[in-house]
N, C-alpha and C. Protein backbone atom coordinates (compact mmCIF):
# COMPACT_ATOMS: atom_id res chain seq x y z
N UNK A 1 50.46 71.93 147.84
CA UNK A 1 49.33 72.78 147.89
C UNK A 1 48.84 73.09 146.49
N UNK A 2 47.33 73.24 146.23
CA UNK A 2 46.97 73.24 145.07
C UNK A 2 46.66 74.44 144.36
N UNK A 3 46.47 75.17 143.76
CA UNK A 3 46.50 76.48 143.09
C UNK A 3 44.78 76.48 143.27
N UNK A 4 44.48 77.39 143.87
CA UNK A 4 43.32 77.78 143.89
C UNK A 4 42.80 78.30 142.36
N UNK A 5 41.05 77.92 142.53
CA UNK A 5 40.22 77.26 141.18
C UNK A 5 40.29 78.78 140.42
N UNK A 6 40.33 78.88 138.72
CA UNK A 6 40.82 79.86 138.21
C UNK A 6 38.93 80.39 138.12
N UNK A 7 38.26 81.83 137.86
CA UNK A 7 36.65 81.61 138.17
C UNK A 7 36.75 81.64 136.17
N UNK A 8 35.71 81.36 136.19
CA UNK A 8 35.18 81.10 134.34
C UNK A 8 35.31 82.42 133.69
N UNK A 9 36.14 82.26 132.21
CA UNK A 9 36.16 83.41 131.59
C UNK A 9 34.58 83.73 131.35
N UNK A 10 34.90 84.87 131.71
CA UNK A 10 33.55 86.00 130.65
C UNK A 10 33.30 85.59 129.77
N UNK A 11 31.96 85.77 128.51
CA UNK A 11 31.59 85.28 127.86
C UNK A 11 32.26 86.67 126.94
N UNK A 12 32.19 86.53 125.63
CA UNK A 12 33.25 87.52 124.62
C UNK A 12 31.49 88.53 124.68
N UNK A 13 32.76 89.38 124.86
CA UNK A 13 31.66 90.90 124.09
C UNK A 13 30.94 90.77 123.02
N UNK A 14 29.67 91.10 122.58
CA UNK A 14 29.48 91.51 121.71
C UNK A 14 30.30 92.17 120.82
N UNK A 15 30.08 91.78 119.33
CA UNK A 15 31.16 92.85 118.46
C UNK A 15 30.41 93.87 118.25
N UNK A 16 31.26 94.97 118.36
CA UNK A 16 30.72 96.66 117.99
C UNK A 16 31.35 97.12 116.91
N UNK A 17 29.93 97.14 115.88
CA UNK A 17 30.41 97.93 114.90
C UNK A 17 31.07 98.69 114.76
N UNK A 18 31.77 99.42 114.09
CA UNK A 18 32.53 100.55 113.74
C UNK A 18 31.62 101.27 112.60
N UNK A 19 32.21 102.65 112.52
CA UNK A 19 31.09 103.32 111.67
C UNK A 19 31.51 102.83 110.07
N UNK A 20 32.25 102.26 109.44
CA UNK A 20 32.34 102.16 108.20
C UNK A 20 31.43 100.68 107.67
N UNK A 21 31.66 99.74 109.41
CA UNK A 21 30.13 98.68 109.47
C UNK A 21 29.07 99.38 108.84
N UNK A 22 28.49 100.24 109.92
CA UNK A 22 27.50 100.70 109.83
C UNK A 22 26.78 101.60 108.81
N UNK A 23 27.91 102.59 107.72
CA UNK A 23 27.53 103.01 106.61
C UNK A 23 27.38 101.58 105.16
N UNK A 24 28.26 100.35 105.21
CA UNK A 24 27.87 99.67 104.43
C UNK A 24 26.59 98.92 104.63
N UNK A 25 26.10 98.77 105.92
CA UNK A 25 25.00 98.49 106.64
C UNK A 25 24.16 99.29 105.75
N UNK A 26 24.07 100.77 106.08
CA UNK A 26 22.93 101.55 105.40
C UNK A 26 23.20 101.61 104.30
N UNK A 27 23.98 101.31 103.07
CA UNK A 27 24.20 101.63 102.01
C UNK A 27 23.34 99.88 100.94
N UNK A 28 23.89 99.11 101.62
CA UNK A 28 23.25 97.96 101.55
C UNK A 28 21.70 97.41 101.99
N UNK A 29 20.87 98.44 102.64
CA UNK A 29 19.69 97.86 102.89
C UNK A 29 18.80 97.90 101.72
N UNK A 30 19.08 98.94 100.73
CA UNK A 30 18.31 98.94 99.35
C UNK A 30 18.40 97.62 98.54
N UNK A 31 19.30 96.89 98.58
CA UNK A 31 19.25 95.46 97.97
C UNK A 31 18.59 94.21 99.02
N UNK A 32 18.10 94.37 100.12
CA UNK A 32 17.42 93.67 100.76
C UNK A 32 15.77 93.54 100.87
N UNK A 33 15.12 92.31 101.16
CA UNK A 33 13.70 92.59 101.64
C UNK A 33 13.37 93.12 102.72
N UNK A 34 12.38 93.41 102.72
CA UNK A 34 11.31 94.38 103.53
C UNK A 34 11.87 93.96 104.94
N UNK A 35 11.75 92.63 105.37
CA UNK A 35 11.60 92.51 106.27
C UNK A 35 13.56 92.29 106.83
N UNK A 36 14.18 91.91 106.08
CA UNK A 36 15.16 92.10 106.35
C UNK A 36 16.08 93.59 106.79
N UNK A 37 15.55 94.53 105.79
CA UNK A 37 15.88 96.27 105.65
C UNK A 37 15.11 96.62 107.28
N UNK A 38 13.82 96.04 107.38
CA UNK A 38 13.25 96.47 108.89
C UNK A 38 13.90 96.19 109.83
N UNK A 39 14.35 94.87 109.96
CA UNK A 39 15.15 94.50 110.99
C UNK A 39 17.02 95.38 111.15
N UNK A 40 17.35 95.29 110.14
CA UNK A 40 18.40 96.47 110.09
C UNK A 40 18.23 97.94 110.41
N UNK A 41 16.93 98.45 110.23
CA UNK A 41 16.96 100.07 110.73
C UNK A 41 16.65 99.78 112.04
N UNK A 42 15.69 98.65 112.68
CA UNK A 42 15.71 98.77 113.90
C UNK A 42 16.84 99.13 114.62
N UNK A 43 17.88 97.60 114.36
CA UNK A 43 19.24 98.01 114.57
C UNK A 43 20.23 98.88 114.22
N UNK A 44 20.07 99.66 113.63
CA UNK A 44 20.59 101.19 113.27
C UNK A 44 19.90 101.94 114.10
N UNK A 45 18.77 102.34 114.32
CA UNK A 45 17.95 103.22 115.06
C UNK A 45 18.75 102.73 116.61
N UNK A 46 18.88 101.70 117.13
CA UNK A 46 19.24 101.57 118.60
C UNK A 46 20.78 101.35 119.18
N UNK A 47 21.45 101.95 117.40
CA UNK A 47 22.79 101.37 117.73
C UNK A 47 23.62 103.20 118.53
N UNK A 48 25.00 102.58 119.06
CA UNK A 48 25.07 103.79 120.31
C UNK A 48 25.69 105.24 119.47
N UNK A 49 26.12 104.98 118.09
CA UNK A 49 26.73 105.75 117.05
C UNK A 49 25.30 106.49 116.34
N UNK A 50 24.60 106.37 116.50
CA UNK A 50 23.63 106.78 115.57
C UNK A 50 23.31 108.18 115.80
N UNK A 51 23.36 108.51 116.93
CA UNK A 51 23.26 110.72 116.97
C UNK A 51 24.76 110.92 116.07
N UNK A 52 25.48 110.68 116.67
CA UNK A 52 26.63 111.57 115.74
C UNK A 52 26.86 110.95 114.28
N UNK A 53 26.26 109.50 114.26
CA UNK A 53 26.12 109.33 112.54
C UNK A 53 25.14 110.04 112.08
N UNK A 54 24.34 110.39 112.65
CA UNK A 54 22.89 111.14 111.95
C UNK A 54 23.49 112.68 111.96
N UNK A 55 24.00 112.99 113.02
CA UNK A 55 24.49 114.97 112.77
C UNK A 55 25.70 115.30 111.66
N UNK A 56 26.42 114.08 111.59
CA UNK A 56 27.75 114.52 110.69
C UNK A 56 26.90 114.11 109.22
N UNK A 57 25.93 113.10 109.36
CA UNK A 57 25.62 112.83 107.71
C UNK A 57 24.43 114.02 107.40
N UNK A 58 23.65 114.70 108.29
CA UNK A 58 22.89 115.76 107.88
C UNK A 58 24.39 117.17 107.70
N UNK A 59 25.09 117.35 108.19
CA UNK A 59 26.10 118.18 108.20
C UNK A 59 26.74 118.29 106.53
N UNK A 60 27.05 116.99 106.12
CA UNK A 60 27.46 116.92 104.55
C UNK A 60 26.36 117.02 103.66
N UNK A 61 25.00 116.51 104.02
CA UNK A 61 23.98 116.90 103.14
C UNK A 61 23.75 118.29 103.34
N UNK A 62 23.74 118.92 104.47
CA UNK A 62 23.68 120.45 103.75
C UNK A 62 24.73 121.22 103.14
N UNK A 63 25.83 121.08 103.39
CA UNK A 63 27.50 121.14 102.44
C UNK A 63 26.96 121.11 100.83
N UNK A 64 26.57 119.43 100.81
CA UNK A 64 26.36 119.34 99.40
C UNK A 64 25.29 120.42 98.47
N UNK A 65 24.33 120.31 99.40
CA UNK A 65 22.94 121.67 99.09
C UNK A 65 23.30 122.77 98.79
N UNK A 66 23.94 123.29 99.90
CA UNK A 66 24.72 124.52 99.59
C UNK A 66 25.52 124.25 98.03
N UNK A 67 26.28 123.70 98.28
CA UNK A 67 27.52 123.88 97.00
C UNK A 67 26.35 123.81 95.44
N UNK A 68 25.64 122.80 95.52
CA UNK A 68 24.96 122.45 94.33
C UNK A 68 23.78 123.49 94.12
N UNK A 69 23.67 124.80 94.83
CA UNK A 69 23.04 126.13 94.71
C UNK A 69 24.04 127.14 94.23
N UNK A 70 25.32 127.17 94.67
CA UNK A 70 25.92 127.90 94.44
C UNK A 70 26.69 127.87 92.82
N UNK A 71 26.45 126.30 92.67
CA UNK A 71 26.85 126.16 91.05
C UNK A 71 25.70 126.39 90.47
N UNK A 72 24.63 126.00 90.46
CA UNK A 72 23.14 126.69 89.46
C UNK A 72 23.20 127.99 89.63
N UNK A 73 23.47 128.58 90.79
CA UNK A 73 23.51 130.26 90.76
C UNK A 73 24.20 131.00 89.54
N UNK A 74 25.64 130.19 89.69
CA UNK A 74 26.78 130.49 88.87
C UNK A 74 26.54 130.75 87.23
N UNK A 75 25.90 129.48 86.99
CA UNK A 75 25.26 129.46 85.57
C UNK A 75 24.46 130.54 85.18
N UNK A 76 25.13 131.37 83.51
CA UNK A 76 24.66 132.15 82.87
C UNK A 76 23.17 131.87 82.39
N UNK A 77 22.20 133.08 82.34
CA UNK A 77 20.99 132.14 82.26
C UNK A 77 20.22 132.34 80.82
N UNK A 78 19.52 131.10 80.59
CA UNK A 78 19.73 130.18 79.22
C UNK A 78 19.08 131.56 78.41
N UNK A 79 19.65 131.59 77.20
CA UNK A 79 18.96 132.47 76.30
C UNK A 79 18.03 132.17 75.47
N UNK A 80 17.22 130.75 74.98
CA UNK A 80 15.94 130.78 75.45
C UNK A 80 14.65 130.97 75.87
N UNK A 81 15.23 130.78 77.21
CA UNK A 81 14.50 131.25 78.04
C UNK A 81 14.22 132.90 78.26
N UNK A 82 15.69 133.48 78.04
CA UNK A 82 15.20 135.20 78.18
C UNK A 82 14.24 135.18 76.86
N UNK A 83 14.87 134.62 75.48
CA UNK A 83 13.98 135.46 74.67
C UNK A 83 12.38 134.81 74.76
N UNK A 84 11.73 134.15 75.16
CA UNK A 84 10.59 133.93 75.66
C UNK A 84 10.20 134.40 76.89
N UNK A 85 11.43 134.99 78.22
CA UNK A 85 10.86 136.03 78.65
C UNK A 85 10.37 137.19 77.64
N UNK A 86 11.12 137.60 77.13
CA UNK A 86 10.97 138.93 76.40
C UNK A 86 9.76 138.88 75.41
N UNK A 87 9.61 137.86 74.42
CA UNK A 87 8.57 138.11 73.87
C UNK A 87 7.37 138.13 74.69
N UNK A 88 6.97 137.27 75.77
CA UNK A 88 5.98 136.81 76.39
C UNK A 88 5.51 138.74 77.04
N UNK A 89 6.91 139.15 77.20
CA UNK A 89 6.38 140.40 77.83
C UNK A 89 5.98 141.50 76.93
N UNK A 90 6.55 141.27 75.61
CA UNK A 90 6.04 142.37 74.35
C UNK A 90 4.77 142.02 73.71
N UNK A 91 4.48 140.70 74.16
CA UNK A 91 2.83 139.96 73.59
C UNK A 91 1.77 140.28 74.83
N UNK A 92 2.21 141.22 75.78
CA UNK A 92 1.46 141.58 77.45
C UNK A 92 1.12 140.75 78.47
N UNK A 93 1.75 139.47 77.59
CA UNK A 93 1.05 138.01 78.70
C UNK A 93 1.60 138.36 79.99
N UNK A 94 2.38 138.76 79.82
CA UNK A 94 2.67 138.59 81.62
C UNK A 94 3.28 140.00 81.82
N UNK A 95 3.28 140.49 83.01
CA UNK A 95 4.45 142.03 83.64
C UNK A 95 5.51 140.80 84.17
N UNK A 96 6.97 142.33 84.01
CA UNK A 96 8.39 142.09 84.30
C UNK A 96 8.24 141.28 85.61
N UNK A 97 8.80 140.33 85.98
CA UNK A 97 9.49 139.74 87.09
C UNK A 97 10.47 140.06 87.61
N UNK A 98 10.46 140.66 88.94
CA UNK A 98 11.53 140.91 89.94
C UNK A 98 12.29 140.25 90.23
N UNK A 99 12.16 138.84 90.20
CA UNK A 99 12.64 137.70 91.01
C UNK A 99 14.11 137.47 90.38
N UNK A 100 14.22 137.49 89.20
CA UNK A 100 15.11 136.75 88.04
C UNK A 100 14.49 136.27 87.15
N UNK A 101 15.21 135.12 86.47
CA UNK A 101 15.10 134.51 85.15
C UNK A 101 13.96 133.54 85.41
N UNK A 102 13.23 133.06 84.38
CA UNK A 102 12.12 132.43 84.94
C UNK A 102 10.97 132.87 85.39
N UNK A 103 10.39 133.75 85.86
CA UNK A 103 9.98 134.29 86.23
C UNK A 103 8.58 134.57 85.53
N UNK A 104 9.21 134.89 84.62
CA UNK A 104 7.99 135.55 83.46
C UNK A 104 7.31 133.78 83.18
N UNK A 105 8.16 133.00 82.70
CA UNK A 105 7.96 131.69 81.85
C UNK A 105 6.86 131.18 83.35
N UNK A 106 7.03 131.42 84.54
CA UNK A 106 6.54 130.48 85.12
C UNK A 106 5.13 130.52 85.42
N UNK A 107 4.86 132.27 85.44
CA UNK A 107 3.64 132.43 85.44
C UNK A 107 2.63 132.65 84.37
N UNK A 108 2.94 132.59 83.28
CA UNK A 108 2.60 132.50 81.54
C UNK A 108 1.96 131.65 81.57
N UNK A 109 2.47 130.50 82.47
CA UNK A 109 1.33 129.26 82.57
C UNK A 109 0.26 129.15 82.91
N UNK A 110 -0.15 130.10 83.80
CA UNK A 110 -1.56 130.54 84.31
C UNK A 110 -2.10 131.64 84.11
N UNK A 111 -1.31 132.60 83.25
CA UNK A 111 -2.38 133.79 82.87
C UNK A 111 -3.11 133.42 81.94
N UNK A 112 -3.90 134.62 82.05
CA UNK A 112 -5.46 134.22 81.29
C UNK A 112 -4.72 135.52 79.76
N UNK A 113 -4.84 135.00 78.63
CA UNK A 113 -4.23 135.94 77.26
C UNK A 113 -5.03 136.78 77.96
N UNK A 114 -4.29 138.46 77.15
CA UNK A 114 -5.10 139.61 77.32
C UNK A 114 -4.99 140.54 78.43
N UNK A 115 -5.56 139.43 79.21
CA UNK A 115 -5.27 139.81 81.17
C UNK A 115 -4.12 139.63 81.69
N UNK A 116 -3.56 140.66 82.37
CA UNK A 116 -2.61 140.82 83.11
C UNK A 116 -2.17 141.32 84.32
């Protein structure tokens, strides 16, 4: 008796990226042409990772925002700049600024001498 007929393998899966594919993918489309970089965001735009690659990579860009505010905050502010606040305000060009540093310097640029 003969062994009944085996049916045809499946054809192989598609390969699925993994996300470290897919960040050298996007990291690499800046060295490509136009039409090549197009055809890659298509395929980024329709690939099945792309919401949670898009929420975790907006998630570290605001991390980074944050942190890189909190170090300019940090910084003592330039002296400089105060003493051209200060003169600018003993020459009447401009009134005190509430805001902080800068303040005075930014709008000096558009007052009219005299007027204040």
């Amino acid at each position: 008796m003969a062994a009944p007929p085996r049916p045809a393998p499946s054809p192989p899966a598609p390969r699925r990226l993994d996300t470290s594919d897919v960040l050298q993918q996007i990291m690499a489309i800046t060295d490509q042409s136009l039409d090549e970089a197009q055809a890659r965001k298509h395929a980024l735009n329709c690939h099945r990772m792309k919401p949670a690659l898009f929420s975790v990579l907006c998630e570290i860009k605001e991390k980074t925002v944050v942190s890189i505010r909190g170090i300019q905050d940090e910084d003592p502010p330039d002296a400089q700049l105060l003493r051209l606040d200060n003169m600018l305000l003993a020459e009447g060009v401009c009134r005190p600024e509430k805001r902080g540093r800068g303040g005075a310097v930014a709008r000096a640029g558009t007052a009219t001498p005299g007027l204040s």
